[in-house]
Protein backbone atom coordinates (compact mmCIF):
# COMPACT_ATOMS: atom_id res chain seq x y z
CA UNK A 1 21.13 18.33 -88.42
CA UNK A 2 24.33 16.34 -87.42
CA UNK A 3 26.74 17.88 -90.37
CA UNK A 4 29.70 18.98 -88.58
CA UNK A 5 31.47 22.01 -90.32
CA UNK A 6 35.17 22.32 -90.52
CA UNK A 7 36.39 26.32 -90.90
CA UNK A 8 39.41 26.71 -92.61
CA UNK A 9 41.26 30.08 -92.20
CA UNK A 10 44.62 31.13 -94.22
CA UNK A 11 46.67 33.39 -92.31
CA UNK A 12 49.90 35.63 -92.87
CA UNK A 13 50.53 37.97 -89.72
CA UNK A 14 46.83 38.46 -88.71
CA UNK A 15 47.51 38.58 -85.07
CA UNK A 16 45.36 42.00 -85.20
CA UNK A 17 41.90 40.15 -85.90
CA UNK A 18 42.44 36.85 -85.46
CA UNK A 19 41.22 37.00 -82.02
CA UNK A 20 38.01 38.67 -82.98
CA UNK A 21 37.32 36.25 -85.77
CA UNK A 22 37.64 33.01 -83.72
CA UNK A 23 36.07 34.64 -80.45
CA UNK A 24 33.24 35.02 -82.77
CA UNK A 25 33.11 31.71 -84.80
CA UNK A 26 33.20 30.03 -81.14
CA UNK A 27 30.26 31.36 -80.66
CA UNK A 28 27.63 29.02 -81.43
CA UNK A 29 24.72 26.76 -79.81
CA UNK A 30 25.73 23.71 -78.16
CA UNK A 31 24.15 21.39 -80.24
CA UNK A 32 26.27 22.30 -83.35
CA UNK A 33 29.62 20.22 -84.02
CA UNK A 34 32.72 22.53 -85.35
CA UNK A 35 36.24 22.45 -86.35
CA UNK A 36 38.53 25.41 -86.74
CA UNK A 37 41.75 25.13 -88.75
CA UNK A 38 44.38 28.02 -89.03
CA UNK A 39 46.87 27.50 -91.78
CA UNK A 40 49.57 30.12 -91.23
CA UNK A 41 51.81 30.79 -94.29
CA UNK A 42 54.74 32.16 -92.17
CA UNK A 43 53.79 34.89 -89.92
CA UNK A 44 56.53 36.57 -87.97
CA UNK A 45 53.63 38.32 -85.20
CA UNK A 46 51.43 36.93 -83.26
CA UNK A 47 49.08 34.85 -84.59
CA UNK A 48 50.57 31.28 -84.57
CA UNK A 49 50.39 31.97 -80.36
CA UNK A 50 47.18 33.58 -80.77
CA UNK A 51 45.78 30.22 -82.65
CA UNK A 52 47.54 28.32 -79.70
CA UNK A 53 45.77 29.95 -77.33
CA UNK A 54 42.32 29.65 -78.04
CA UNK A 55 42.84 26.26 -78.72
CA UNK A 56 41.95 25.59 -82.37
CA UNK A 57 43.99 23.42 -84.74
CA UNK A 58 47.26 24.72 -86.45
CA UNK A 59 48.88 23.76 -89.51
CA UNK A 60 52.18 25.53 -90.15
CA UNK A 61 52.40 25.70 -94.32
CA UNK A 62 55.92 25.41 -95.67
CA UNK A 63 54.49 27.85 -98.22
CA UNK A 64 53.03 31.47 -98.67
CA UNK A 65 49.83 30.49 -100.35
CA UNK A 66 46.57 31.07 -100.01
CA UNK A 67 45.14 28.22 -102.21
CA UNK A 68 48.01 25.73 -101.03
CA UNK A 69 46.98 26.84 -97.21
CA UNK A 70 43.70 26.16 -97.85
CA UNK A 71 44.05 22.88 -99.71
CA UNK A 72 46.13 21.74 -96.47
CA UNK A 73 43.15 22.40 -93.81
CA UNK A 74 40.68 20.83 -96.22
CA UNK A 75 43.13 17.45 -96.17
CA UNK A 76 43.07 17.84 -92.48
CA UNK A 77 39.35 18.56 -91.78
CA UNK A 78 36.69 15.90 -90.60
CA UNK A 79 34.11 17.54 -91.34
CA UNK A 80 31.17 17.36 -93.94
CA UNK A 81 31.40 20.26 -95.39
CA UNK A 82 34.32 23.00 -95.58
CA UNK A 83 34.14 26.69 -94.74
CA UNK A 84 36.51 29.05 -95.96
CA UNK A 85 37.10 32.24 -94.07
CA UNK A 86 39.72 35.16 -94.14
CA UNK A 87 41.37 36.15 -90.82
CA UNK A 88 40.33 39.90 -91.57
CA UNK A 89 36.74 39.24 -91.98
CA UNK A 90 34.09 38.69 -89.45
CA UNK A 91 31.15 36.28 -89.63
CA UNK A 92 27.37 37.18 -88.75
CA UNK A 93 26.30 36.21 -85.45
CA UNK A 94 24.32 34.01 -86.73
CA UNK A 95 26.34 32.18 -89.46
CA UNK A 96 26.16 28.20 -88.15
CA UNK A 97 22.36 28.16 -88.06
CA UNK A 98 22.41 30.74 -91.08
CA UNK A 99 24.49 28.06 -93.22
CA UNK A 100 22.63 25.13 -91.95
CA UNK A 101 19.74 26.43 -92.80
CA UNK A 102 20.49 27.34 -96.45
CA UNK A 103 21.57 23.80 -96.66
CA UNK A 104 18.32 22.62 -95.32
CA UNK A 105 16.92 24.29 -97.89
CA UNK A 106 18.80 22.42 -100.63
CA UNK A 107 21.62 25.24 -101.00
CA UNK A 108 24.74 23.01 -100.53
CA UNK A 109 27.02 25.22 -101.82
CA UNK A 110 26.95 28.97 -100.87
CA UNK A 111 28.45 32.54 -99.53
CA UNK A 112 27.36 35.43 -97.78
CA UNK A 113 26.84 38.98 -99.33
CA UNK A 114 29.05 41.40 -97.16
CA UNK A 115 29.73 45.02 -95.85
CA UNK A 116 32.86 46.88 -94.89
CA UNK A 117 33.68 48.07 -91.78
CA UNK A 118 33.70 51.63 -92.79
CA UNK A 119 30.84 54.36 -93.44
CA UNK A 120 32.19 55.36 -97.00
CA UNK A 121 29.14 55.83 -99.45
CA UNK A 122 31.15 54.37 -102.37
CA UNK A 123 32.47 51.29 -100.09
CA UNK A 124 28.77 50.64 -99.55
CA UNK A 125 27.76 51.07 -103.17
CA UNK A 126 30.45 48.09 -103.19
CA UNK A 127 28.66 45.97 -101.19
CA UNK A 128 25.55 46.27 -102.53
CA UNK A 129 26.42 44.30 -105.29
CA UNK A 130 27.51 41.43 -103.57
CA UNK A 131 24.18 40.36 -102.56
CA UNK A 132 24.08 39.07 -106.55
CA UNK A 133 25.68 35.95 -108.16
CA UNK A 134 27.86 37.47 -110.70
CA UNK A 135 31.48 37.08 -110.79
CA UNK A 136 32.90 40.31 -110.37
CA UNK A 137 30.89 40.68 -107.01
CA UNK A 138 32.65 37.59 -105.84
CA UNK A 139 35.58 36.71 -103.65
CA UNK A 140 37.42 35.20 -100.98
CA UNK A 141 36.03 37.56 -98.75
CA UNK A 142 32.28 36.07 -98.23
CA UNK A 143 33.27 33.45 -97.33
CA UNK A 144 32.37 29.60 -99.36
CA UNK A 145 30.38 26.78 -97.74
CA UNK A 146 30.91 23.51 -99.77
CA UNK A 147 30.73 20.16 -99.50
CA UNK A 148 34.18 18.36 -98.65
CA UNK A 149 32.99 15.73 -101.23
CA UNK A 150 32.42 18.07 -103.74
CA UNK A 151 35.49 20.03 -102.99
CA UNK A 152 37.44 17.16 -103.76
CA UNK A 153 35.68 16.32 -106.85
CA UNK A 154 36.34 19.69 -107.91
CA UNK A 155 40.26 19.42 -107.71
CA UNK A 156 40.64 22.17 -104.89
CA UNK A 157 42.33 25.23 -105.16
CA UNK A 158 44.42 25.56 -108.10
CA UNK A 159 48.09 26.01 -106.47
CA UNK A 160 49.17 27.48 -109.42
CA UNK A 161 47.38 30.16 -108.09
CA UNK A 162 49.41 33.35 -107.30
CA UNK A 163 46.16 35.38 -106.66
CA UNK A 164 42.70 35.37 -107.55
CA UNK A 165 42.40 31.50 -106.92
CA UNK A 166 38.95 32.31 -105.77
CA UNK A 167 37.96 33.38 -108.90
CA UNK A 168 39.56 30.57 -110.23
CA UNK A 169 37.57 27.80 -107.88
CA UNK A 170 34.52 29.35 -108.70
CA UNK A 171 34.42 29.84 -112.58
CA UNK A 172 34.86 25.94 -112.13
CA UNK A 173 32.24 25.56 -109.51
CA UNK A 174 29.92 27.48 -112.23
CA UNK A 175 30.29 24.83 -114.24
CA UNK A 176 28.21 21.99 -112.69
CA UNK A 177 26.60 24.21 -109.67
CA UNK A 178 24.65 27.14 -108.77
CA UNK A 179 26.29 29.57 -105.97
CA UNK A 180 23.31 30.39 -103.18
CA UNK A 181 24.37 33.59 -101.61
CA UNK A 182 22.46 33.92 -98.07
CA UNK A 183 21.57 37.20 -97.75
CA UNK A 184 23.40 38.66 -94.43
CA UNK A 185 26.00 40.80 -93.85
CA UNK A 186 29.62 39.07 -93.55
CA UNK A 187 32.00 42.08 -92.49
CA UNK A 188 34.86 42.78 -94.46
CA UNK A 189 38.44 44.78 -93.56
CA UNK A 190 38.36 48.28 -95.81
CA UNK A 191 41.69 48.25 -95.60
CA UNK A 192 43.03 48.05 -98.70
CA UNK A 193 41.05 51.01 -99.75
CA UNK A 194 42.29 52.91 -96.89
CA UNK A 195 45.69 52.08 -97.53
CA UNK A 196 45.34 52.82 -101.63
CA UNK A 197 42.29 55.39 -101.89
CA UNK A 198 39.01 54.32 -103.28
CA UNK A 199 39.69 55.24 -107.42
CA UNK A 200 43.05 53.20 -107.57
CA UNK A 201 41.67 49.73 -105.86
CA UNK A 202 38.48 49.72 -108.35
CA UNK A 203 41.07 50.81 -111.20
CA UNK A 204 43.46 47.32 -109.98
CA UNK A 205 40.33 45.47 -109.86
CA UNK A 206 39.10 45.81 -113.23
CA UNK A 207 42.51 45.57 -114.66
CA UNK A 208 43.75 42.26 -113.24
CA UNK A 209 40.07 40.63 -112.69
CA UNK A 210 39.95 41.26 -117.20
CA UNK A 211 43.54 40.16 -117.26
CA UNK A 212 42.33 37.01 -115.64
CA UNK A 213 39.44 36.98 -117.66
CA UNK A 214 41.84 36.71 -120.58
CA UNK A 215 43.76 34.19 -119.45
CA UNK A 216 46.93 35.86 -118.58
CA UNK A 217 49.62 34.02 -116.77
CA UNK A 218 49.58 34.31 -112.50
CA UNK A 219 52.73 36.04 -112.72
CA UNK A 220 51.83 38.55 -114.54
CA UNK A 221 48.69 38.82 -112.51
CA UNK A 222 50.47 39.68 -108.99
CA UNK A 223 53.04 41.98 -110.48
CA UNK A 224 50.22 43.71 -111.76
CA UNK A 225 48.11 43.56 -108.92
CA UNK A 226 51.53 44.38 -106.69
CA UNK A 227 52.75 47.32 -108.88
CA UNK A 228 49.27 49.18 -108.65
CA UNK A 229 48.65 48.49 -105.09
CA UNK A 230 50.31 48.27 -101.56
CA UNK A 231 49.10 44.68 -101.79
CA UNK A 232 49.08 42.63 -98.64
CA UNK A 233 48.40 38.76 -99.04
């Protein structure tokens, strides 16, 4: 398969595991064709240097947001199809041939069902879920494979967006495609349980996630999601 994939990774002061992430994403067979894209939103660590150094392509975003970051590596990418990643995250070994293969197999758009990198029963309760299609077990955090065609098509990320504009891409995606969800583990930071306790991130979950269900504004979203949680973007 000649598809060349272009990764696109939002960043805010991930100079902690950004190394890990892109040590691992570089990590693939010869014969596969890749671009890597960090869109930094303002970090004040390390991470700008960090992208620097290993040599990947850096977009500085005049703004803090996730969906605007990630709308400004899709404009930039060459590639056939997009892949959106968080810097906190970390892909199977496997992913490239993993993702080609789905698409080989007529899934063109797709994610992967994840774990977290702790040994919590109720953390892996969590991410047994995520091996199914429905909403609530979605997120930013297994990652999306899509077209950069259909992407565009789409609209992109809403930059209205304050939060949640994951959840907002893919109620739209729902719309006019299926989501294939390839059934390895992507690992995912814990730390936002670790830094709120299990009870009161599954409490902010299903408060904001029905808020946005309901259509409340974005505004009201994050100082929602803020005022329950030590929220980090």
């Amino acid at each position: 398969m000649k598809l060349k994939l272009s990764i696109i990774i939002p960043t805010l002061n991930e100079a902690i595991n950004l190394s890990r992430l892109l040590k691992r994403l570089l990590e693939i067979p010869k014969e596969y064709s890749l671009q890597i894209i960090v869109v930094d939103g303002g970090s004040d660590d390390k991470t700008t240097q960090i992208a620097s150094d290993f040599g990947v392509e850096l977009i500085e975003s005049l703004k803090q947001s996730r969906a605007i970051q990630m709308n400004l590596g899709a404009e930039k990418a060459n590639g056939d199809y997009l892949y959106f990643v968080h810097a906190d995250t970390l892909p199977p070994p496997t992913y490239i041939t993993d993702i080609y293969k789905s698409i080989e197999q007529g899934h063109t758009i797709g994610c992967f069902r994840y774990k977290f990198d702790s040994s919590k029963q109720l953390l892996k309760l969590n991410a047994f879920f995520t091996r199914y299609s429905f909403l609530w077990c979605r997120g930013g955090d297994q990652s999306l494979y899509i077209p950069k065609s259909t992407f565009f098509e789409m609209g992109k990320f809403d930059e209205s967006c304050l939060i949640m504009e994951d959840f907002n891409f893919l109620c739209r995606l729902k719309e006019r495609s299926s989501l294939h969800i390839i059934q390895k583990d992507f690992l995912v930071s814990a730390r936002k349980y670790e830094e709120n306790g299990y009870l009161r991130v599954q409490l902010a979950n299903f408060i904001v996630f029905n808020m946005f269900r309901f259509g409340f504004p974005q505004e009201k979203l994050l100082n929602t999601y803020s005022y329950l949680l030590k929220y980090r973007y």
